[in-house]
Each structure stands twice: as structure tokens, then as C-alpha cells.
Protein backbone atom coordinates (compact mmCIF):
# COMPACT_ATOMS: atom_id res chain seq x y z
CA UNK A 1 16.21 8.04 -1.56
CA UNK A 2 15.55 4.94 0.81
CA UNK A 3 11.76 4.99 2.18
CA UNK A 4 9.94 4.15 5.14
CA UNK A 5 7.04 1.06 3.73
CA UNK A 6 3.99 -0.06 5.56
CA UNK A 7 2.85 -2.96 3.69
CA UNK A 8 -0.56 -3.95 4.01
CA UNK A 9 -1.94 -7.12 2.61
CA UNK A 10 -4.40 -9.47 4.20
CA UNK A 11 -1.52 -12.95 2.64
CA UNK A 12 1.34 -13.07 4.35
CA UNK A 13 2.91 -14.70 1.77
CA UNK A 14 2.20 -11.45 -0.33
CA UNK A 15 3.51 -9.65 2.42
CA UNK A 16 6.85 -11.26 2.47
CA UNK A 17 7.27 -11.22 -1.62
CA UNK A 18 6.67 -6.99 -1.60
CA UNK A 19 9.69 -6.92 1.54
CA UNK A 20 11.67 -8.95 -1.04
CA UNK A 21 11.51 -6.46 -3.77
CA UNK A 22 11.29 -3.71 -1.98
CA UNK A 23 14.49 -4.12 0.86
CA UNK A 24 17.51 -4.84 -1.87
CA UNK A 25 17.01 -1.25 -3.55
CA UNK A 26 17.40 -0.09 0.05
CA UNK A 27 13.99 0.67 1.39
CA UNK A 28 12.74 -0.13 4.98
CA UNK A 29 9.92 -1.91 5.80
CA UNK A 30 8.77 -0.15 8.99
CA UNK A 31 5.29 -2.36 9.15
CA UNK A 32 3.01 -5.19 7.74
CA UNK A 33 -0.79 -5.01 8.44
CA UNK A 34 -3.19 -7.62 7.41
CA UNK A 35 -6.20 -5.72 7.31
CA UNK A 36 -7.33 -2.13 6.92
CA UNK A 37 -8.36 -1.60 10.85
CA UNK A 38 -4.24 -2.86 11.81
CA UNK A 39 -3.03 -0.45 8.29
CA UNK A 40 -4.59 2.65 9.84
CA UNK A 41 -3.27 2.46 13.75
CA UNK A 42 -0.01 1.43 12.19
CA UNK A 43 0.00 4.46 10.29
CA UNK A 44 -0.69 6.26 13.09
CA UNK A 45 2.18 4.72 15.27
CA UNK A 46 4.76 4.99 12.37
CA UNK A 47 4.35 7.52 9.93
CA UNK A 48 5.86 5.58 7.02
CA UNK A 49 6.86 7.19 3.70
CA UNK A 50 4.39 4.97 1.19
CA UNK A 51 1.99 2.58 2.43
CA UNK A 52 1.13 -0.48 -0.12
CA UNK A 53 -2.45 -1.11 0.28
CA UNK A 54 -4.75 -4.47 -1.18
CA UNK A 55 -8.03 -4.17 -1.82
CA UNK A 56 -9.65 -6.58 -0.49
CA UNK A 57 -9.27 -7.72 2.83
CA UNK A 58 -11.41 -8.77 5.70
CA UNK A 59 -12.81 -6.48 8.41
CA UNK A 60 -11.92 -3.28 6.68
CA UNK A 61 -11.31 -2.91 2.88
CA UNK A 62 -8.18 -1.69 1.34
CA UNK A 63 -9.83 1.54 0.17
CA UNK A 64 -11.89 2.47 3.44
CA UNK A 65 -8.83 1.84 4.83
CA UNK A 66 -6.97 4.38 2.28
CA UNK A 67 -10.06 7.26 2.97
CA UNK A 68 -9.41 7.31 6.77
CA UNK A 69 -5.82 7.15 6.61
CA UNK A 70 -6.00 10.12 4.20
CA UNK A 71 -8.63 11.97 6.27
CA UNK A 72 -5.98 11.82 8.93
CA UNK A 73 -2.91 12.62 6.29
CA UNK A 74 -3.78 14.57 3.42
CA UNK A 75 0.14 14.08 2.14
CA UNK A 76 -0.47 9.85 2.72
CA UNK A 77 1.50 7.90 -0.44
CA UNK A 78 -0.93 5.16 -0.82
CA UNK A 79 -0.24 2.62 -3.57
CA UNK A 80 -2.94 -0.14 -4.30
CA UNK A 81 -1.65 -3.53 -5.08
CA UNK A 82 -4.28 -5.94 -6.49
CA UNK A 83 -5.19 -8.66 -8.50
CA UNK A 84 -8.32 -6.76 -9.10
CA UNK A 85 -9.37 -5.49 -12.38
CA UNK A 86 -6.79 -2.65 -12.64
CA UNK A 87 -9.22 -0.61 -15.53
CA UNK A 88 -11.96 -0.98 -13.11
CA UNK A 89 -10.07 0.61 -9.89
CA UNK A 90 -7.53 2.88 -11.19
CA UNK A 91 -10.17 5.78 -11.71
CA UNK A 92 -11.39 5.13 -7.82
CA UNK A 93 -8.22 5.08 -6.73
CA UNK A 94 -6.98 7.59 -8.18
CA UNK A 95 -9.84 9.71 -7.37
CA UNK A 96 -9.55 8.83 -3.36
CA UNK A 97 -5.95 10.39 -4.01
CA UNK A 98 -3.68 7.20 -4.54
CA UNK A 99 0.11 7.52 -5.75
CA UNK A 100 -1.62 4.31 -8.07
CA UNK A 101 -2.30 1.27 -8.73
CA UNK A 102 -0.45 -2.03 -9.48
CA UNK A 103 -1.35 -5.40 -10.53
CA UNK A 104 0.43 -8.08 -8.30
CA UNK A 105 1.39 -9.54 -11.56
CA UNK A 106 3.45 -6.66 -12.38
CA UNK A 107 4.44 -6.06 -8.62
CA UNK A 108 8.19 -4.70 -10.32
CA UNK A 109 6.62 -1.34 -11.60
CA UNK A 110 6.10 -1.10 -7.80
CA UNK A 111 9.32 0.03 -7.76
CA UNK A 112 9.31 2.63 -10.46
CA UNK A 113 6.07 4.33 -8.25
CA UNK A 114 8.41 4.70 -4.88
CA UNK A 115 11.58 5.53 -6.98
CA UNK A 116 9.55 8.80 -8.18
């Protein structure tokens, strides 16, 4: 089933590499934010399926981003997407109520998260 994909990511060129993978298999990108603040009023304006989130950003994290937007949603499909240490964040992540986390290295099992 196609979904609805905010992508939030504070490099655009990151930004523009997740649309790649993501629009073949038949998804829509509904939104790119660049920053947590932009991620949460765009969820709020579109109501996407799965929202891709990085960590770190400026202004507002990735995660603080994540808690409000789930505040507002309890359903929210967050997936983090960071070169971060992935054994470090998975458990916070995971904890905040993530779908999970993905190193940008191994953006493909992106896929295999929204395809489930």
C-alpha cells in the first residue's frame, strides 16, 4: 500500500536521496521539513502516513520534534534516520514510541519499515 511521507532532514541533499528511494515503490512524498519546528506544523497541515525524522537538526531536535508530534498523534509512524550511533538511540527511540531507527548508511531497510 502506497503512503503519504513527510521527510524531515535538516540536508537537502538527504532530503532529495530518501524521495529517490522512496517514490519508485510508489509512495508520495506529501512534505520535506528541515527542522523539527517546520516537521511538527507540517504534520499538522498534512497528516502524512510515516514521517522520517533526523536527529539532529538546528532549532528543534529530531526527537523533541518526535515527542510533540506524538503528544498531538498518539498513532504518529515516526522513523529516525541518522548517522548517529544506532546502539546508542534505538532504546530512546524506541521508548518515545518510534516505528525505528535507520542508519543513513543502510537508508534501503527504510523501505522494509514502511512496507510493514
Amino acid at each position: 500500500m502506497n503512503k503519504r511521507i513527510l521527510i524531515v532532514d535538516d540536508s537537502s541533499m538527504m532530503r532529495k536521496m530518501i524521495s529517490r528511494l522512496l517514490t519508485p515503490p510508489g509512495h508520495v512524498i506529501v512534505g520535506e521539513a528541515k527542522n523539527g519546528q517546520e516537521a511538527v506544523t507540517l504534520y499538522q497541515e498534512l497528516h502524512p502516513d510515516i514521517v522520517t525524522m533526523d536527529i539532529t537538526m538546528r532549532g528543534m531536535d529530531g526527537v523533541t520534534a518526535a515527542r510533540e508530534i506524538l503528544t498531538m498523534d498518539k498513532t504518529a509512524q515516526i522513523i529516525f534516520l541518522s548517522n548517529l550511533d544506532e546502539e546508542k538511540y534505538r532504546d530512546e527511540v524506541e521508548q518515545l514510541g518510534a516505528v525505528g531507527f535507520v542508519g543513513k548508511h543502510h537508508s534501503e531497510k527504510l523501505l522494509e519499515l514502511i512496507d510493514n
